[in-house]
Every structure is written in structure tokens, then in C-alpha cells.
PDB file of N, CA and C in Angstrom:
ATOM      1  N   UNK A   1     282.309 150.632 -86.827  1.00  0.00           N
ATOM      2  CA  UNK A   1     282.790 150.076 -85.572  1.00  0.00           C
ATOM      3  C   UNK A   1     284.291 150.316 -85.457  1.00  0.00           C
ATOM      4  N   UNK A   2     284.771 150.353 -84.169  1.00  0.00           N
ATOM      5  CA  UNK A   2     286.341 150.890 -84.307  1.00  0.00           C
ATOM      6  C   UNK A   2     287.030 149.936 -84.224  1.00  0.00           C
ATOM      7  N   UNK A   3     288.155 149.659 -84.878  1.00  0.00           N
ATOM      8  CA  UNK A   3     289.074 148.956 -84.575  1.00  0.00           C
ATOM      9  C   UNK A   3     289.585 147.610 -83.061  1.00  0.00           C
ATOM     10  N   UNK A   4     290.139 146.775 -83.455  1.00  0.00           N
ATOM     11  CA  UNK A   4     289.855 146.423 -82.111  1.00  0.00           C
ATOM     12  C   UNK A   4     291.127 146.307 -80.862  1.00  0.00           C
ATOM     13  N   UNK A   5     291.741 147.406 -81.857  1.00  0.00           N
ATOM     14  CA  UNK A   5     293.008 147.642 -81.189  1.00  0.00           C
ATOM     15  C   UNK A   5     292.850 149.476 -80.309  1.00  0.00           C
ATOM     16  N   UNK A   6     291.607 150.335 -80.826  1.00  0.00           N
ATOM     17  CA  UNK A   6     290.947 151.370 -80.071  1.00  0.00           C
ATOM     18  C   UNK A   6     289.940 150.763 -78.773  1.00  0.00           C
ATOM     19  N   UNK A   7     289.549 149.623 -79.302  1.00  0.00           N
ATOM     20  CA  UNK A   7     288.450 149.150 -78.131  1.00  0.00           C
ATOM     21  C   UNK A   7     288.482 148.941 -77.225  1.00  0.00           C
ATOM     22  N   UNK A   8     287.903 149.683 -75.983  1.00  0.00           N
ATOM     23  CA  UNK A   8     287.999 149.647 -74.968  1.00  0.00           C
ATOM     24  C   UNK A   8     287.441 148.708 -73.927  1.00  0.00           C
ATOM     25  N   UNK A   9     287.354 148.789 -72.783  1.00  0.00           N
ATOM     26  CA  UNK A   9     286.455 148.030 -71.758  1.00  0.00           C
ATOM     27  C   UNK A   9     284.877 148.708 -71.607  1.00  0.00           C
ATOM     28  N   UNK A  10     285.031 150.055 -71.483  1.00  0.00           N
ATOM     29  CA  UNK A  10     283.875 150.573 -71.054  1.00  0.00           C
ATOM     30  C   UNK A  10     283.256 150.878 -72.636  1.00  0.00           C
ATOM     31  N   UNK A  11     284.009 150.717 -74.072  1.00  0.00           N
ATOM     32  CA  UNK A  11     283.023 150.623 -75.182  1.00  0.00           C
ATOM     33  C   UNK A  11     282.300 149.154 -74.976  1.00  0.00           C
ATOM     34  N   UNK A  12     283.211 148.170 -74.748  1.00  0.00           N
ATOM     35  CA  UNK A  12     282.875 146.813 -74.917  1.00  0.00           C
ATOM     36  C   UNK A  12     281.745 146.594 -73.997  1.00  0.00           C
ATOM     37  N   UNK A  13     281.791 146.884 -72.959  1.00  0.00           N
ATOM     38  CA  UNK A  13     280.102 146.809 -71.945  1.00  0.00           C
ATOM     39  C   UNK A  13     279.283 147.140 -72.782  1.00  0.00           C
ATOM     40  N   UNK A  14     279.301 149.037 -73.817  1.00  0.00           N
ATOM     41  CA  UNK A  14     278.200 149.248 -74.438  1.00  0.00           C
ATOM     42  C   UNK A  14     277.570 148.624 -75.878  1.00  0.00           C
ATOM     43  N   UNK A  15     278.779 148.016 -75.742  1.00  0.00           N
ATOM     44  CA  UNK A  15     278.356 146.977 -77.168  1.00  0.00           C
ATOM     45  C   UNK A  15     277.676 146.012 -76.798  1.00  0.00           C
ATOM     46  N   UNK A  16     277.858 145.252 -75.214  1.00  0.00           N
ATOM     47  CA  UNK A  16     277.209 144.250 -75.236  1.00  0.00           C
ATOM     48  C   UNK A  16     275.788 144.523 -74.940  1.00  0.00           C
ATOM     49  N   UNK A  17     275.488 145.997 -73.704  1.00  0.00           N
ATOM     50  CA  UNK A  17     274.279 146.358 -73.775  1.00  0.00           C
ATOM     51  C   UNK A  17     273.667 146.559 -74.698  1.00  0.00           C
ATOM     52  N   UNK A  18     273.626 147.245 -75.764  1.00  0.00           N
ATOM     53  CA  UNK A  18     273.404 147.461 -76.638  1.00  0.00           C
ATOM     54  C   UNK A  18     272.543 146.301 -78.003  1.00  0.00           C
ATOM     55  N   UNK A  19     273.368 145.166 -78.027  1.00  0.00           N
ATOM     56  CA  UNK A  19     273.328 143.765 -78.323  1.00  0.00           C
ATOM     57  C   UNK A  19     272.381 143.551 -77.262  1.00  0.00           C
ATOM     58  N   UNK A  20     271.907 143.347 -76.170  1.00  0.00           N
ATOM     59  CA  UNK A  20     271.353 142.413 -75.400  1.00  0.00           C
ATOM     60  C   UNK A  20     269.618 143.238 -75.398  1.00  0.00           C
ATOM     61  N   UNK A  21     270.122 145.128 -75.891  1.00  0.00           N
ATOM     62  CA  UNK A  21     268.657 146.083 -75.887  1.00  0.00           C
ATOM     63  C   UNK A  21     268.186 145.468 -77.203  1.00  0.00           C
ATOM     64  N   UNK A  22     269.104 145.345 -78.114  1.00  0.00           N
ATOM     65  CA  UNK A  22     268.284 145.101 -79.435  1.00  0.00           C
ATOM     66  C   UNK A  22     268.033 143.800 -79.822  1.00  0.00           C
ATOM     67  N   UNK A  23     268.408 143.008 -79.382  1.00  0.00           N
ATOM     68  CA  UNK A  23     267.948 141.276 -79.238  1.00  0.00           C
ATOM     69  C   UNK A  23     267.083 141.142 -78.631  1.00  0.00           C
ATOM     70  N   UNK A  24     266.878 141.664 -77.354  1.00  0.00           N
ATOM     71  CA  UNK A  24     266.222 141.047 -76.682  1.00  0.00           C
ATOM     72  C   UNK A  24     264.831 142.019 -76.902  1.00  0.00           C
ATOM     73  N   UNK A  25     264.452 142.474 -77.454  1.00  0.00           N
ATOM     74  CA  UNK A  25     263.156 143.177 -77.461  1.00  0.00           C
ATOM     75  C   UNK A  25     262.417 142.260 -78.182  1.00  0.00           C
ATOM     76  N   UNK A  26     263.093 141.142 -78.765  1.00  0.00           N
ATOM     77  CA  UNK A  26     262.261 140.406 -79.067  1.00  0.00           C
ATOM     78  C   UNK A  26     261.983 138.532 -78.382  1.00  0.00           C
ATOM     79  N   UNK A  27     262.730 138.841 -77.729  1.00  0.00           N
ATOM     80  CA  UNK A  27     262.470 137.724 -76.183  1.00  0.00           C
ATOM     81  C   UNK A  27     261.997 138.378 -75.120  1.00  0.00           C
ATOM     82  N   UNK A  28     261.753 139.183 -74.958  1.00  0.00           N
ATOM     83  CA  UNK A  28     261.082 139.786 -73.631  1.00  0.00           C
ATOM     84  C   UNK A  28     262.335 140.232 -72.999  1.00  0.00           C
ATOM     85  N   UNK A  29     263.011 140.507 -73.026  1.00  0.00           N
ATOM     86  CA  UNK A  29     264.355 141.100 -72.201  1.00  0.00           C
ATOM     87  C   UNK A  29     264.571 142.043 -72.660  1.00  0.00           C
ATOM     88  N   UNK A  30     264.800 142.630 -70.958  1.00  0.00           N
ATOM     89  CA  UNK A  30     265.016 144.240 -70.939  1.00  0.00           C
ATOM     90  C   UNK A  30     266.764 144.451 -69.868  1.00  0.00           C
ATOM     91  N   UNK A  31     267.543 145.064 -70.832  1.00  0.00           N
ATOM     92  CA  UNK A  31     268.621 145.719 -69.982  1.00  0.00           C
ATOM     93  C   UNK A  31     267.832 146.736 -68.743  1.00  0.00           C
ATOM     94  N   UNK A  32     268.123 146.298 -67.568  1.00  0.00           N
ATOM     95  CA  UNK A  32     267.884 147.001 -65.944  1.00  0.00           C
ATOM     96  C   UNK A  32     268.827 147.473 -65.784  1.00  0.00           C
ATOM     97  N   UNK A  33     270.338 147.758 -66.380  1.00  0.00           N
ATOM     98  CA  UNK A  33     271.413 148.632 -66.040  1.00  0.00           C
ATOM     99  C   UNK A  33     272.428 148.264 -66.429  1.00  0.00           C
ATOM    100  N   UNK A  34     273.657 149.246 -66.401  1.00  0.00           N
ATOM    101  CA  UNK A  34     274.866 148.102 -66.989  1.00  0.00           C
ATOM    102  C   UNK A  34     275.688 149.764 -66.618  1.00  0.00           C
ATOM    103  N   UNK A  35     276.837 149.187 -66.483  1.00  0.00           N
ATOM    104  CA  UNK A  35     278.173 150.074 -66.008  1.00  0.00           C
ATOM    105  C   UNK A  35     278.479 150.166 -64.632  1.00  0.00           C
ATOM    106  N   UNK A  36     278.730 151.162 -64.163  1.00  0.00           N
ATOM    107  CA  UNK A  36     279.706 151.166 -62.872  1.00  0.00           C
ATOM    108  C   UNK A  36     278.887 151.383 -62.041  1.00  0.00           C
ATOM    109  N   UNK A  37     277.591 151.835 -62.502  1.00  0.00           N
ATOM    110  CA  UNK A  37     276.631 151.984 -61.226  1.00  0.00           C
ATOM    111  C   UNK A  37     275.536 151.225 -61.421  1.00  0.00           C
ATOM    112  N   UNK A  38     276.037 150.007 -61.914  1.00  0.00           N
ATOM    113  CA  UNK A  38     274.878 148.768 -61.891  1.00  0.00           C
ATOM    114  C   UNK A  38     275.302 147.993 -60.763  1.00  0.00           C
ATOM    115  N   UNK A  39     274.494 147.518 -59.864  1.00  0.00           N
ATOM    116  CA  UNK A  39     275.111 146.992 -58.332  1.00  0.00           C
ATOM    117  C   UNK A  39     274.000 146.217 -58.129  1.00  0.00           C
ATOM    118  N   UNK A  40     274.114 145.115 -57.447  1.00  0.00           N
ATOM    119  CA  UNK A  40     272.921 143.403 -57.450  1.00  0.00           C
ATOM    120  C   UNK A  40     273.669 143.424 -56.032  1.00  0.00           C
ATOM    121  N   UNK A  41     272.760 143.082 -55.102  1.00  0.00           N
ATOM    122  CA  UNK A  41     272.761 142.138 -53.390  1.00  0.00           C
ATOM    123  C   UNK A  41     272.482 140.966 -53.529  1.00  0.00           C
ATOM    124  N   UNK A  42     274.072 139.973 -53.698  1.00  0.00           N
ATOM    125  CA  UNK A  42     273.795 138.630 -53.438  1.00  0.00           C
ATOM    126  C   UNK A  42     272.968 137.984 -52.148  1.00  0.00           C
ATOM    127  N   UNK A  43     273.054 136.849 -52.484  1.00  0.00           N
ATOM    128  CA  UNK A  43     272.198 136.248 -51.365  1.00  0.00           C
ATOM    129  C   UNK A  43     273.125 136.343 -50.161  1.00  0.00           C
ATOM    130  N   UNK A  44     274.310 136.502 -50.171  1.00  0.00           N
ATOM    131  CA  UNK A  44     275.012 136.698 -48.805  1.00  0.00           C
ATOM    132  C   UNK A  44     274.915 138.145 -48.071  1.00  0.00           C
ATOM    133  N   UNK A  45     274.504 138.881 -48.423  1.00  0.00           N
ATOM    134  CA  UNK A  45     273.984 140.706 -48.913  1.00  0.00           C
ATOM    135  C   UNK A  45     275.153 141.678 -49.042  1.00  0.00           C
ATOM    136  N   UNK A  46     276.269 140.757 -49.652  1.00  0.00           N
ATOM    137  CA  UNK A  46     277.382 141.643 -50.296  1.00  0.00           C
ATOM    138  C   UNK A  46     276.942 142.150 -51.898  1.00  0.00           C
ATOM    139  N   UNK A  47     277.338 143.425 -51.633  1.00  0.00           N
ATOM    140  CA  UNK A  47     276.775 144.348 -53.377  1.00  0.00           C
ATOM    141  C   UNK A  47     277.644 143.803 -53.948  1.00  0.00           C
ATOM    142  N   UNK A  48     277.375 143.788 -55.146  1.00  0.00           N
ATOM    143  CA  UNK A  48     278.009 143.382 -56.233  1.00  0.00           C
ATOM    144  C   UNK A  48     278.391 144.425 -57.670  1.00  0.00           C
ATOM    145  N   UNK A  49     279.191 144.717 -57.949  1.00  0.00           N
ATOM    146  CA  UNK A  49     279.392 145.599 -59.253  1.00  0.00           C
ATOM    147  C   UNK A  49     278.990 144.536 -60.621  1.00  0.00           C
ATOM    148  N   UNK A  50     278.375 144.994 -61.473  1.00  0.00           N
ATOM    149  CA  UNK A  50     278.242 144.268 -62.885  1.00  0.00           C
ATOM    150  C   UNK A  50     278.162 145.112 -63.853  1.00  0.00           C
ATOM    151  N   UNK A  51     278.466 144.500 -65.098  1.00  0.00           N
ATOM    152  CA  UNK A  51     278.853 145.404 -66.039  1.00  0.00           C
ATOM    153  C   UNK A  51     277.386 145.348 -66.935  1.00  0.00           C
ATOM    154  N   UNK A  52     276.268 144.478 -66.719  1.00  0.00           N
ATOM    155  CA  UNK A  52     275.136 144.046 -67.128  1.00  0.00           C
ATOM    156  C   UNK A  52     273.879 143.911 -66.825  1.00  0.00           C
ATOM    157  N   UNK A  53     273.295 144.003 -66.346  1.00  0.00           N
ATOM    158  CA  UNK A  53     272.369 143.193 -65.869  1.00  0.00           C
ATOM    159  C   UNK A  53     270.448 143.168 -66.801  1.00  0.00           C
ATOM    160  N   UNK A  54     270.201 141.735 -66.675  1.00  0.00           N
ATOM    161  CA  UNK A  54     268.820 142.118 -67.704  1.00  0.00           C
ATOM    162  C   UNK A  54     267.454 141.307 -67.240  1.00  0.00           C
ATOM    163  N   UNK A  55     266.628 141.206 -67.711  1.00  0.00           N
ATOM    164  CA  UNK A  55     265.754 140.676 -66.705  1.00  0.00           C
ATOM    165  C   UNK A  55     264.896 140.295 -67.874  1.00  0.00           C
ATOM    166  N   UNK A  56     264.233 139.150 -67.838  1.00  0.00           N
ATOM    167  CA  UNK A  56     263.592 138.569 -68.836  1.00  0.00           C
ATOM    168  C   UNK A  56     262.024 137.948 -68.286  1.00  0.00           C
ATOM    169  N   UNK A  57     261.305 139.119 -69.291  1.00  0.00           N
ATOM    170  CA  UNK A  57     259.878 138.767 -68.650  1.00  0.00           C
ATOM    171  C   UNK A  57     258.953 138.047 -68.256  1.00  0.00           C
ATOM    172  N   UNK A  58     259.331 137.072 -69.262  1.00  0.00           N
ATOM    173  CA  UNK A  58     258.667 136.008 -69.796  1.00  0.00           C
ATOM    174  C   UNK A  58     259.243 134.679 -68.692  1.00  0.00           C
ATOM    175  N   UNK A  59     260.392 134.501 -68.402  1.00  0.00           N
ATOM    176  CA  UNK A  59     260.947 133.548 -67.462  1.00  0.00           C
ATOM    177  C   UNK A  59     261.050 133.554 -66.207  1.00  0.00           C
ATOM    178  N   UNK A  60     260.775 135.602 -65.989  1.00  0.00           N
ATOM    179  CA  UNK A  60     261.495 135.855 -64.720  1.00  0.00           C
ATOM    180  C   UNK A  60     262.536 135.696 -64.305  1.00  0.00           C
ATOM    181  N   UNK A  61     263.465 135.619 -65.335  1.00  0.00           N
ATOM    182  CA  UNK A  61     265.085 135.288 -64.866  1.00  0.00           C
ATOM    183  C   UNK A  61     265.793 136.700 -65.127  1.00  0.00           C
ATOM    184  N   UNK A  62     266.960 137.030 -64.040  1.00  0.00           N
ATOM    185  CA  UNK A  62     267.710 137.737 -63.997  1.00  0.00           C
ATOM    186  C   UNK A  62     268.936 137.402 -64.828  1.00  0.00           C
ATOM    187  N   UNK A  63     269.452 138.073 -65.195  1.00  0.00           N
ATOM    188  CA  UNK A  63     271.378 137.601 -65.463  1.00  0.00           C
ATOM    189  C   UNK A  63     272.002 138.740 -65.402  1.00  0.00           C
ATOM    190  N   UNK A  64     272.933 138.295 -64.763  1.00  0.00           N
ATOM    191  CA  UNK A  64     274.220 139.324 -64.835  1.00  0.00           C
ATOM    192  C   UNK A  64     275.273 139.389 -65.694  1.00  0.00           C
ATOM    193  N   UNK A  65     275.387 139.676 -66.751  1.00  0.00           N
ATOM    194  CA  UNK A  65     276.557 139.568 -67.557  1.00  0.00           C
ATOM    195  C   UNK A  65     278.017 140.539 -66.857  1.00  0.00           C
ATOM    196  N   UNK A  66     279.185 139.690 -67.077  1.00  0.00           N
ATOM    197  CA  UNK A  66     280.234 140.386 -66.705  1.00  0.00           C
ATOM    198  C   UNK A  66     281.077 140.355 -67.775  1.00  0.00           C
ATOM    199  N   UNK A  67     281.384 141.334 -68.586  1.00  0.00           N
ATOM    200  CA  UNK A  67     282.521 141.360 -69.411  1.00  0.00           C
ATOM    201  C   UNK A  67     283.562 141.489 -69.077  1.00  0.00           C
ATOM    202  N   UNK A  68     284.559 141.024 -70.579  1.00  0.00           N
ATOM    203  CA  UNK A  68     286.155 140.807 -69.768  1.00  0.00           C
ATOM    204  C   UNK A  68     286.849 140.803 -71.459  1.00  0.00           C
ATOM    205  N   UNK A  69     287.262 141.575 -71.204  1.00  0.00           N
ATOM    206  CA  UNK A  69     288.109 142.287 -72.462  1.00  0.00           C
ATOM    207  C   UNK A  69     289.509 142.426 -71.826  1.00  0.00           C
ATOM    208  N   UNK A  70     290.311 141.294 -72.481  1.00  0.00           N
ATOM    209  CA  UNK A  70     291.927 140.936 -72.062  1.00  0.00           C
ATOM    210  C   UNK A  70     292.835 140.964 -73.591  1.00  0.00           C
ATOM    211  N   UNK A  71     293.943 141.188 -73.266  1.00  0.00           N
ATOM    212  CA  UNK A  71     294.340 140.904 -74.875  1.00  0.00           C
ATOM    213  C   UNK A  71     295.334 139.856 -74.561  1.00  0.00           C
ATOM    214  N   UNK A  72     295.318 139.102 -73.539  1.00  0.00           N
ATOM    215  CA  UNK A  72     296.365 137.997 -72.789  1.00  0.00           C
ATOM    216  C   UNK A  72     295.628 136.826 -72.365  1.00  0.00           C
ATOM    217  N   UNK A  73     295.621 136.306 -71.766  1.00  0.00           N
ATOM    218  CA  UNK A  73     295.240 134.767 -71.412  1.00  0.00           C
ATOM    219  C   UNK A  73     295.043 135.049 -69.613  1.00  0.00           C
ATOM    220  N   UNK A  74     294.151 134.926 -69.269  1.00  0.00           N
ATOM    221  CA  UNK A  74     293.865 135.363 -67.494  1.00  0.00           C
ATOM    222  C   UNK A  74     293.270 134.313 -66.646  1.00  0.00           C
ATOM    223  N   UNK A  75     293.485 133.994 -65.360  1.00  0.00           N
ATOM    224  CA  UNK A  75     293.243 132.904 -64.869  1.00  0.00           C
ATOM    225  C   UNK A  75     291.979 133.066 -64.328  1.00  0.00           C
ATOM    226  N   UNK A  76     291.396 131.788 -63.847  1.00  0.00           N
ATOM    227  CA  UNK A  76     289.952 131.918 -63.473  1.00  0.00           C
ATOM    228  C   UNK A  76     289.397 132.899 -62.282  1.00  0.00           C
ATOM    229  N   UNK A  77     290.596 133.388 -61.380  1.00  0.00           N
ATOM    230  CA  UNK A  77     289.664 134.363 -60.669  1.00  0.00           C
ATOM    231  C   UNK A  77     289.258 135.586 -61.086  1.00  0.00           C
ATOM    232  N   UNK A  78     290.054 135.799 -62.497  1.00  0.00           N
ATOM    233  CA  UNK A  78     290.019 137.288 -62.898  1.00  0.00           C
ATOM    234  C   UNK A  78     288.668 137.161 -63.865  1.00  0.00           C
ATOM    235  N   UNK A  79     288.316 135.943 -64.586  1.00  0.00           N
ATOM    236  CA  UNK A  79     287.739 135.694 -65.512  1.00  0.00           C
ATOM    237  C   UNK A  79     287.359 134.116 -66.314  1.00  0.00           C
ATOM    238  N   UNK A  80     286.561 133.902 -67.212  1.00  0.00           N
ATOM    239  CA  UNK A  80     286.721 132.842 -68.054  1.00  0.00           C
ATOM    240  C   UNK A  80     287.244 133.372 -69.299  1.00  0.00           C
ATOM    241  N   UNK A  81     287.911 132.014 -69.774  1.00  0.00           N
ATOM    242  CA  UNK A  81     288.954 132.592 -70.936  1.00  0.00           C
ATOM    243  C   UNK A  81     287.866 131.535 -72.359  1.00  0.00           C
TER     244      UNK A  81
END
């Protein structure tokens, strides 16, 4: 694994996909997409960009994961800290 001073944003999405493909094969969850061309229509029918998204069979629940790789302290519209 690289350093975490090489680590990027767009490694850090594939780490979390990655984590969420190999966990979850054993909860019924399946990664449905993740990166820049993963896009969800809220209920208001504005698209949405996500860095995640997974869908879990067994519950029928969606989630969107959004990562946030800061090396500073960022306020709540940018993120949770």
C-alpha cells in the first residue's frame, strides 16, 4: 500500500470500492459504480456526482458513499470531519 503522503483522492475512492467489493460479497452488497461517472437523481431530480454507490440485496438499500480525503480540518459544507 503506498504511503499516505502519495495517496491520492481518486486512489482513496478505489480503496474504498474495493473494501466495500470485498466485504460486501458477503452481505449481499454489490458496488453499482463509483468515480466520476457514478451519478444518482435525487428526489428533487438534480444528478448527483458520487464517489460510491452500492446496493444491498438483501435490504434493498442503496448508499452513496462520498469520500473526503483532506489533510486539514474542513467545514461541514465541504464535508464531515
Amino acid at each position: 500500500m503506498k504511503d499516505l503522503e502519495e495517496l491520492n483522492w481518486k486512489t482513496y475512492e478505489s480503496i474504498t470500492k474495493y473494501i466495500y467489493e470485498t466485504l460486501g460479497r458477503e452481505s449481499n452488497i454489490k458496488v453499482l459504480g463509483h468515480g466520476n461517472n457514478c451519478r444518482v437523481q435525487g428526489r428533487s431530480t438534480v444528478e448527483h456526482q458520487i464517489d460510491v454507490l452500492t446496493f444491498n440485496s438483501e435490504t434493498q438499500v442503496y448508499t452513496a458513499i462520498e469520500c473526503k480525503y483532506w489533510n486539514k480540518k474542513i467545514n461541514k459544507d465541504i464535508g464531515i470531519i
